[in-house]
C-alpha atoms as a PDB file:
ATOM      1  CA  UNK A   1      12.457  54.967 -52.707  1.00  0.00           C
ATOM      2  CA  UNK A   2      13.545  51.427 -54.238  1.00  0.00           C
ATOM      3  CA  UNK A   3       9.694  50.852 -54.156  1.00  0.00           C
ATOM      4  CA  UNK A   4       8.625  53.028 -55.690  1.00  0.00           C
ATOM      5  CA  UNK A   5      10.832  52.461 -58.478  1.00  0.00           C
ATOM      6  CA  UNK A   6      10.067  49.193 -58.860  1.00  0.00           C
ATOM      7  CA  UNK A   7       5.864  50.244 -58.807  1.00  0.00           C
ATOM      8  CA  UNK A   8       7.415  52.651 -61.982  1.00  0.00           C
ATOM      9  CA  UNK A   9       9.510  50.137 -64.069  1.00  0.00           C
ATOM     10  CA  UNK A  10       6.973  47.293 -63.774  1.00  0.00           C
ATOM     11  CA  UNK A  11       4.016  49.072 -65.472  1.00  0.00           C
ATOM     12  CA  UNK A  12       6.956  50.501 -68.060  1.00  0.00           C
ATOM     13  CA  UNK A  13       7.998  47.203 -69.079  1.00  0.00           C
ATOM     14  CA  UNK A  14       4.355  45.829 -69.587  1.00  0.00           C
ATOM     15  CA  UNK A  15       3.812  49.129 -71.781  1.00  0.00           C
ATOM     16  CA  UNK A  16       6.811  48.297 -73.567  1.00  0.00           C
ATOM     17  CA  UNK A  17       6.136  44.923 -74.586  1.00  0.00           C
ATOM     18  CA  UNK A  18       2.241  45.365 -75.197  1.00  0.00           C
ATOM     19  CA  UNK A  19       3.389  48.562 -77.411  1.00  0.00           C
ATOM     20  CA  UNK A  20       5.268  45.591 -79.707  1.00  0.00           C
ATOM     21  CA  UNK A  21       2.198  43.403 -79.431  1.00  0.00           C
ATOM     22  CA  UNK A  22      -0.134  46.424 -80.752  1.00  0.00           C
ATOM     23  CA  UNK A  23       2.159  47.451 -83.482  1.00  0.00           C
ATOM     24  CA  UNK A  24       1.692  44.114 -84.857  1.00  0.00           C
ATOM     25  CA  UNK A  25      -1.908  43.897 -85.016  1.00  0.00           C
ATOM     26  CA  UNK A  26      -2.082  47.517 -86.566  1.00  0.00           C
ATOM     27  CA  UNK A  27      -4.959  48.218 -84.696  1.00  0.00           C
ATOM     28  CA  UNK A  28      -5.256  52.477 -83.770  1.00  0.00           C
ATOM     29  CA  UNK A  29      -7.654  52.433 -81.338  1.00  0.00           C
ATOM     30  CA  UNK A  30      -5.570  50.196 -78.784  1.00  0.00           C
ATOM     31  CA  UNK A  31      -2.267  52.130 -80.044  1.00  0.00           C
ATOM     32  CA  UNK A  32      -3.918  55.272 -78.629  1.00  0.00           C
ATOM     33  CA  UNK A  33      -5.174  53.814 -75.651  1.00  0.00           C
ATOM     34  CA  UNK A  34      -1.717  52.261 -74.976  1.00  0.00           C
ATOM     35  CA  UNK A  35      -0.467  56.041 -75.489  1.00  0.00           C
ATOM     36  CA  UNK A  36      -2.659  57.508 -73.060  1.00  0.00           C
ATOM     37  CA  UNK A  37      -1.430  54.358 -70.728  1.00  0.00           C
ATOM     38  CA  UNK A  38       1.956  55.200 -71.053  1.00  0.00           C
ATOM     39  CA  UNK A  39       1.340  58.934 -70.013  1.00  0.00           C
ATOM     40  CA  UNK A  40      -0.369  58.341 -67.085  1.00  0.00           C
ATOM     41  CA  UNK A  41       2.447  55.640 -66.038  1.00  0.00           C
ATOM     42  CA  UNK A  42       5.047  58.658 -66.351  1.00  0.00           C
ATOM     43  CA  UNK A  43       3.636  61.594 -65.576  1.00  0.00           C
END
């Protein structure tokens, strides 16, 4: 179980900061990409 949370938060965390990366550079295209990322990572 403790690996598999780890496998979860990892990806999360890179989401997270790239999210903050994307927002910066305005750019749509990669924010919905980075959206579709992030729903596959927690579904």
């Amino acid at each position: 179980m403790d690996q598999v949370e780890k496998v979860k938060k990892g990806p999360h965390t890179h989401f997270m900061v790239a999210s903050t990366s994307v927002e910066k550079m305005e750019d749509g295209n990669l924010l919905e990409n980075l959206a579709l990322g992030i729903r596959l990572v927690n579904s």
